[in-house]
N, C-alpha and C. Protein backbone atom coordinates (compact mmCIF):
# COMPACT_ATOMS: atom_id res chain seq x y z
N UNK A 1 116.16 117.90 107.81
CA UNK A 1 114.97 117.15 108.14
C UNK A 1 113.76 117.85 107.55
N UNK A 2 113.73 117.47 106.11
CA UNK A 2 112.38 117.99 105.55
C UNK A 2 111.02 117.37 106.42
N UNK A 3 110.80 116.49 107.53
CA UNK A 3 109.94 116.47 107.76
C UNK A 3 109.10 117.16 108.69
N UNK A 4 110.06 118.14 109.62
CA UNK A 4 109.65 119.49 110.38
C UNK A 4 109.12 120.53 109.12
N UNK A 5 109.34 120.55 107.84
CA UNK A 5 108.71 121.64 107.25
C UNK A 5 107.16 121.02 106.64
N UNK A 6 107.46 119.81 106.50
CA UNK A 6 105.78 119.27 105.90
C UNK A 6 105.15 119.12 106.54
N UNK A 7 105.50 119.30 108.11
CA UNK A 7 104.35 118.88 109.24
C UNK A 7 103.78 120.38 109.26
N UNK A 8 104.84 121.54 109.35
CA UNK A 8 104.49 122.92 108.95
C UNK A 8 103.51 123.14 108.20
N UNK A 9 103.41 122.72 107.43
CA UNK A 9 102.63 122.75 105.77
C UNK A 9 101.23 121.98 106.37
N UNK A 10 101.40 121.08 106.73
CA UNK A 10 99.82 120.54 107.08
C UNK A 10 99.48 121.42 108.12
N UNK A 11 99.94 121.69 109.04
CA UNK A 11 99.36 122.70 109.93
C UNK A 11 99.04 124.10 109.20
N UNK A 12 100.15 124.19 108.82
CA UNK A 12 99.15 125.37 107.91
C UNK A 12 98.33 125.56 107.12
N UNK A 13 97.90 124.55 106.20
CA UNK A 13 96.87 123.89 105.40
C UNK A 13 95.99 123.83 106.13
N UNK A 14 95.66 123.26 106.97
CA UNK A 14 94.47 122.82 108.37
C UNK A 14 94.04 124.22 108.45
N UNK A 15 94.76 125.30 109.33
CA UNK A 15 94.33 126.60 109.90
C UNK A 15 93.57 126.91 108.42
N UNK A 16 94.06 127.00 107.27
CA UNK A 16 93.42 127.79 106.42
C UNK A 16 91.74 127.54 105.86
N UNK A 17 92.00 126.40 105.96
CA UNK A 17 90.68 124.97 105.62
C UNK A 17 89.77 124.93 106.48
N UNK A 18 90.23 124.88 107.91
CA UNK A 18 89.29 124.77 109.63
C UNK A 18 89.13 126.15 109.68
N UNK A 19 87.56 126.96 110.00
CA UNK A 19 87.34 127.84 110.72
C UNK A 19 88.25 128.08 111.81
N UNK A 20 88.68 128.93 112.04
CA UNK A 20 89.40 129.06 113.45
C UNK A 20 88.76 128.42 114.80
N UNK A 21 87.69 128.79 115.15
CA UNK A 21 86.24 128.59 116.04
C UNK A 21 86.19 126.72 115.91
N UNK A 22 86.59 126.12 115.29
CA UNK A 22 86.55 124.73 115.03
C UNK A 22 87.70 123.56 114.52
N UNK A 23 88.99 124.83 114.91
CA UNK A 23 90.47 123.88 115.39
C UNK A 23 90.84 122.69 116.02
N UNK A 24 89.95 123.32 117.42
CA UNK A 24 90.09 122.59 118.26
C UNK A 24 89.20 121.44 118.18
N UNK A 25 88.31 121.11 116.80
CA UNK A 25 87.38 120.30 116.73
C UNK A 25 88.15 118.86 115.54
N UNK A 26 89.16 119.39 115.38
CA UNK A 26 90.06 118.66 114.25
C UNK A 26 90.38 117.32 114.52
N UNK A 27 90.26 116.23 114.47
CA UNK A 27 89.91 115.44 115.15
C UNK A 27 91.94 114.18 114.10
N UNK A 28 91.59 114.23 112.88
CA UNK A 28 92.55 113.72 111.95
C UNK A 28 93.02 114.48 110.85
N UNK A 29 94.16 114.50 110.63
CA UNK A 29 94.85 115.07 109.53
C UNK A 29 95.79 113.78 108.57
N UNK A 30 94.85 113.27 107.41
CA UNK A 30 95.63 112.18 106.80
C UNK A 30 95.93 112.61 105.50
N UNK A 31 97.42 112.10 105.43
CA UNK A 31 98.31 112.34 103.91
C UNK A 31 98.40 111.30 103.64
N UNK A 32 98.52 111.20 102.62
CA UNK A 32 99.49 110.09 101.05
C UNK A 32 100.37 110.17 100.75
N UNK A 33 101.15 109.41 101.75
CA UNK A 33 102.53 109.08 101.17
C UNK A 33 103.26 108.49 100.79
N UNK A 34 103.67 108.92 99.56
CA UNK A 34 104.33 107.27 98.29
C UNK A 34 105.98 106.86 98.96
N UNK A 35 105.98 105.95 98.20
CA UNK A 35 107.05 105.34 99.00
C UNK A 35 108.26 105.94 98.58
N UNK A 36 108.53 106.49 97.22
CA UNK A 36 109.53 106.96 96.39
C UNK A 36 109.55 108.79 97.30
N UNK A 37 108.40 109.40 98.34
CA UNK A 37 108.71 110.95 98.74
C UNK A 37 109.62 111.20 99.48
N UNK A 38 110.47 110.08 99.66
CA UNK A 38 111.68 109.98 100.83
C UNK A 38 111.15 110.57 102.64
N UNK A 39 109.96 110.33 102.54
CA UNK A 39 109.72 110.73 104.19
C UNK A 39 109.54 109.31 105.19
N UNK A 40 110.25 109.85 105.74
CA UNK A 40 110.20 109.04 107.52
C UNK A 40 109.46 109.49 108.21
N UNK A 41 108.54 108.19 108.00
CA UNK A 41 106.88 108.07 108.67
C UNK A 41 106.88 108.98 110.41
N UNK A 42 107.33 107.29 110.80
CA UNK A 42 108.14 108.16 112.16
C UNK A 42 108.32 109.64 112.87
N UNK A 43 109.71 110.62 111.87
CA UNK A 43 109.63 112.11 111.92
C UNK A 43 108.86 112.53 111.92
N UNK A 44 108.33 112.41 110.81
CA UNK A 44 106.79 113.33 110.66
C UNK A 44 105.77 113.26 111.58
N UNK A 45 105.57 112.14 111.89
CA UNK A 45 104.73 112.43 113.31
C UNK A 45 105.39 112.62 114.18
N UNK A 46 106.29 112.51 114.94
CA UNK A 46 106.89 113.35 116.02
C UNK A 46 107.02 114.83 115.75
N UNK A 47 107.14 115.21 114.86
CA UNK A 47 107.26 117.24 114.44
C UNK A 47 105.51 116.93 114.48
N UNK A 48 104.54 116.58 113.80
CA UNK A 48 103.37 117.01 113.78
C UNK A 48 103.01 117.16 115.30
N UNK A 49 103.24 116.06 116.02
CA UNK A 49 103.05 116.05 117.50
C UNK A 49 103.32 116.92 118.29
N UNK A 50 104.60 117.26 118.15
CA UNK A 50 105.38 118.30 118.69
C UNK A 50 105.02 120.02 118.44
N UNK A 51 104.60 119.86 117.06
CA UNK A 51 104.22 120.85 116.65
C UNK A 51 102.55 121.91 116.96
N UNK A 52 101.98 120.68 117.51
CA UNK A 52 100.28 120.92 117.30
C UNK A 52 100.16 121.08 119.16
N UNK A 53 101.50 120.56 119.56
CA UNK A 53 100.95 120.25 121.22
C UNK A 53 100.58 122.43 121.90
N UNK A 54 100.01 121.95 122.54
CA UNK A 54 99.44 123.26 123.43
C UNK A 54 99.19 124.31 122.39
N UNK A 55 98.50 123.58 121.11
CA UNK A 55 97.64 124.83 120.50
C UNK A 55 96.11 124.32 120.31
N UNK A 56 95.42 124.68 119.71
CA UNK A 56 94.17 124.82 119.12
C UNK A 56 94.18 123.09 118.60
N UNK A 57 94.84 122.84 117.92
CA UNK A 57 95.25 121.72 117.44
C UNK A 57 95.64 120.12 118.00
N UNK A 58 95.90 119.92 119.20
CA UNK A 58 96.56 119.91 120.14
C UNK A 58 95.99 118.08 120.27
N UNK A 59 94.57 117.92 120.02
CA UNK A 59 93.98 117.18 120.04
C UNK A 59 93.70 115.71 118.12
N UNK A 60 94.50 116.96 117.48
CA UNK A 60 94.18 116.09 116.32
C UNK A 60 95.85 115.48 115.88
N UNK A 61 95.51 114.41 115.23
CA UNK A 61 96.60 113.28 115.14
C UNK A 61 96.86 113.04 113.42
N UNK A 62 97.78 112.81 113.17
CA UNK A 62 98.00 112.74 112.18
C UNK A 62 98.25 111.25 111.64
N UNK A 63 97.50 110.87 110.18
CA UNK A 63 97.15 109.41 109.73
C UNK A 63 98.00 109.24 108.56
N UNK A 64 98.67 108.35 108.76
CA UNK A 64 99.17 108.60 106.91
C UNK A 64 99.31 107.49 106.08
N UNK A 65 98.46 107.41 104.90
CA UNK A 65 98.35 106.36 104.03
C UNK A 65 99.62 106.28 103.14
N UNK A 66 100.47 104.66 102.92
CA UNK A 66 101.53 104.97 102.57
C UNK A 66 100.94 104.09 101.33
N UNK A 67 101.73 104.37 100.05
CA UNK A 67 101.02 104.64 98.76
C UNK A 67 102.39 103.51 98.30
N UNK A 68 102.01 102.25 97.60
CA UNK A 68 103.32 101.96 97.36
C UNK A 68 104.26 102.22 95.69
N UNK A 69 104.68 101.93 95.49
CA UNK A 69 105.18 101.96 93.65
C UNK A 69 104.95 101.15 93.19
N UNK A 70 104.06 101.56 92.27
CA UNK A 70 103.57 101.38 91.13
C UNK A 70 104.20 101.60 89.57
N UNK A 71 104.11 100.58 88.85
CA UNK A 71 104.20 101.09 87.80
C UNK A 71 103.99 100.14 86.52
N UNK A 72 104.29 101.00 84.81
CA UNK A 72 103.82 100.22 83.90
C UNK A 72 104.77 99.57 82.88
N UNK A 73 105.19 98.59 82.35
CA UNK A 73 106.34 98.49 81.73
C UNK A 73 105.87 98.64 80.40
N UNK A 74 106.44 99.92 79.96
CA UNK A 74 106.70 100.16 78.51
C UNK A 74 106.69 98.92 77.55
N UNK A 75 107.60 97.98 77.21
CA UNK A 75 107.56 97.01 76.59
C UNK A 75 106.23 96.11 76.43
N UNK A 76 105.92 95.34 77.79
CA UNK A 76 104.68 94.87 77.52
C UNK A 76 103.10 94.99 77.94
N UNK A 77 103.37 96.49 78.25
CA UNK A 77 101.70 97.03 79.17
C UNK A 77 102.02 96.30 80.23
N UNK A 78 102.52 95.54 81.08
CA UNK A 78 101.65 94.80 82.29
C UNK A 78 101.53 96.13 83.37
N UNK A 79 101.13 96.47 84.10
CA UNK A 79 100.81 96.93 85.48
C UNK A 79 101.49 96.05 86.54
N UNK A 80 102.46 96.74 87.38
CA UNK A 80 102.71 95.86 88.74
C UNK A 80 103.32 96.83 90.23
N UNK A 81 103.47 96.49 91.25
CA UNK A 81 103.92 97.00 92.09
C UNK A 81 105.51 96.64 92.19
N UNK A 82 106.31 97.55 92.74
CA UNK A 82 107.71 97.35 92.32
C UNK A 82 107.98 96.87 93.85
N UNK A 83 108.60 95.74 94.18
CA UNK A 83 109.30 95.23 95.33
C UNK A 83 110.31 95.79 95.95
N UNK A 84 110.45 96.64 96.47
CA UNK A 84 111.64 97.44 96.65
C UNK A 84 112.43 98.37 95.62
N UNK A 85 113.47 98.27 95.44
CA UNK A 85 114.29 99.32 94.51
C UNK A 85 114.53 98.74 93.24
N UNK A 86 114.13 97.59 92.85
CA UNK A 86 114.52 96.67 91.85
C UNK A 86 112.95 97.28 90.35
N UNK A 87 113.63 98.29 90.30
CA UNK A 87 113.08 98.99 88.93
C UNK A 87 112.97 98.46 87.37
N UNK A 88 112.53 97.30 87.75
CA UNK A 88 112.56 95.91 86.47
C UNK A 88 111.26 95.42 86.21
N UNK A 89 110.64 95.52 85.32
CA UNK A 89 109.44 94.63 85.05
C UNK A 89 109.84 92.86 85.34
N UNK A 90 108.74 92.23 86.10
CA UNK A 90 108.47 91.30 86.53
C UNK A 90 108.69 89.89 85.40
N UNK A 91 107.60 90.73 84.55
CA UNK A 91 107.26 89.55 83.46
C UNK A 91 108.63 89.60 82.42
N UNK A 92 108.86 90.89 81.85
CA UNK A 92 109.30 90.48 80.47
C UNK A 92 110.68 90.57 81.43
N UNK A 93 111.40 91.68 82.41
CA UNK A 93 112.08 92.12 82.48
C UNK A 93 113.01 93.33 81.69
N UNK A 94 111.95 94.22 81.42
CA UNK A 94 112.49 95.19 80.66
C UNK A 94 112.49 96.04 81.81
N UNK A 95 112.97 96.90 81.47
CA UNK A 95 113.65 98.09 82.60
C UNK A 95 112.64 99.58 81.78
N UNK A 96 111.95 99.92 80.99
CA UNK A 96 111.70 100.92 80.50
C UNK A 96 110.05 100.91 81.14
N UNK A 97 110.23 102.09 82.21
CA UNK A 97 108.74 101.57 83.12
C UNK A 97 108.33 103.16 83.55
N UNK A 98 107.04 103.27 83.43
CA UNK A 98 106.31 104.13 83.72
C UNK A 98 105.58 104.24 84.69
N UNK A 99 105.98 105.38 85.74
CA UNK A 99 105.50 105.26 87.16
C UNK A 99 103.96 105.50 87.23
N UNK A 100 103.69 104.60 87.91
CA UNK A 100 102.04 105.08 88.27
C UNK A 100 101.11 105.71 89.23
N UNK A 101 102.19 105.41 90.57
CA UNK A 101 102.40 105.67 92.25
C UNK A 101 103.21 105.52 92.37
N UNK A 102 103.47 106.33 93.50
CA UNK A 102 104.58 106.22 94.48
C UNK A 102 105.39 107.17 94.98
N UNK A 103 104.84 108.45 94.34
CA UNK A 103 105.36 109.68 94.54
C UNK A 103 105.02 110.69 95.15
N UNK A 104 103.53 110.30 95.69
CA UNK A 104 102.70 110.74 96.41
C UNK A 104 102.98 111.84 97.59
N UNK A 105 102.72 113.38 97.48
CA UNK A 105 102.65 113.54 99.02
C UNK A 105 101.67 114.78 99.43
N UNK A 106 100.20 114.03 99.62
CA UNK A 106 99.15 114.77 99.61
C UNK A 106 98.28 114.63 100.43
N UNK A 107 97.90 116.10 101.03
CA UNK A 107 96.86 116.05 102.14
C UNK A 107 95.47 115.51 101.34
N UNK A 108 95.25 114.45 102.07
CA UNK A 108 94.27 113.69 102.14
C UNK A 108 92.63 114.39 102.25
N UNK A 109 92.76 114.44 103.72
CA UNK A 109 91.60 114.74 104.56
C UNK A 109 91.39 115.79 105.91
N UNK A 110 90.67 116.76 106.44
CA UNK A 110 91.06 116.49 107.89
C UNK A 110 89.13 116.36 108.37
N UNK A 111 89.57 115.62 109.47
CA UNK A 111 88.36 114.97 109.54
C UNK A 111 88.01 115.61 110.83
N UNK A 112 86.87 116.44 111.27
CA UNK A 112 86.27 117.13 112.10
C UNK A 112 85.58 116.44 112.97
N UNK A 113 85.06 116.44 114.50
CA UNK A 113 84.69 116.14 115.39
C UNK A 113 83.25 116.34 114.86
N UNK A 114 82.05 115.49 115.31
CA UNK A 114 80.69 115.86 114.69
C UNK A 114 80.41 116.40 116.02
N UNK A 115 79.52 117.79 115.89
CA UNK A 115 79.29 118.08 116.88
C UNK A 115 77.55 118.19 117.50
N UNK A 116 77.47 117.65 118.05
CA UNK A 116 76.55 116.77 119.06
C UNK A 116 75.18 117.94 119.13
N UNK A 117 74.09 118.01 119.07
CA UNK A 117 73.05 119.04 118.80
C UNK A 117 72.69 118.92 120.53
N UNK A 118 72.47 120.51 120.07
CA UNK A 118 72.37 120.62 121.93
C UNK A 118 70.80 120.27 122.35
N UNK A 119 70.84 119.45 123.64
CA UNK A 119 69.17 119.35 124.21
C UNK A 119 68.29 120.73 124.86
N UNK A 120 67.16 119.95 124.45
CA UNK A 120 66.61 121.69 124.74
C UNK A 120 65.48 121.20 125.87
């Protein structure tokens, strides 16, 4: 289950990125994930969940943009999104295709709590 080690990886990415002092201010952690990175959406947030509960972290949730396949067919330039596993250009039907997306698996963002100016 590679997806207990990438939830690892964003948490550890986060700590390095977030002041320590402003962990607990972490509000979202969103990746890009193509459809071709073989991850189960699902897993991954249950290990991130699991992973972040009763720390510093504890409060931020994880978002994940799923990126679909893309690609270009060699033969006649077109650009298209691939429908499932069927790795065929649309138009001409040539098979010689150049990926454009879909392989995606990248921390995005993490998006911090704004914190509120104190009254005086």
């Amino acid at each position: 289950m590679h997806e207990l080690a990438i939830a690892r990886d964003l948490i550890d990415m986060t700590r390095r990125h977030v002041p320590e002092e402003r962990l607990a201010q972490v509000e979202v952690v969103r990746l890009r994930v193509g459809s071709l990175a073989g991850v189960v959406e699902s897993s991954l947030l249950f290990c991130f969940e699991a992973l972040v509960r009763g720390t510093a972290l504890d409060s931020a949730r994880l978002e994940i943009d799923a990126i679909p396949i893309r690609a270009r067919c060699a033969d006649c330039q077109t650009d298209f999104e691939l429908p499932g596993s069927l790795f065929q250009c649309p138009d001409c039907g040539g098979g010689a295709l150049a990926l454009l997306s879909g392989n995606e698996l990248d921390l995005q963002e993490i998006v911090l709590a704004d914190l509120a100016p104190e009254a005086t």
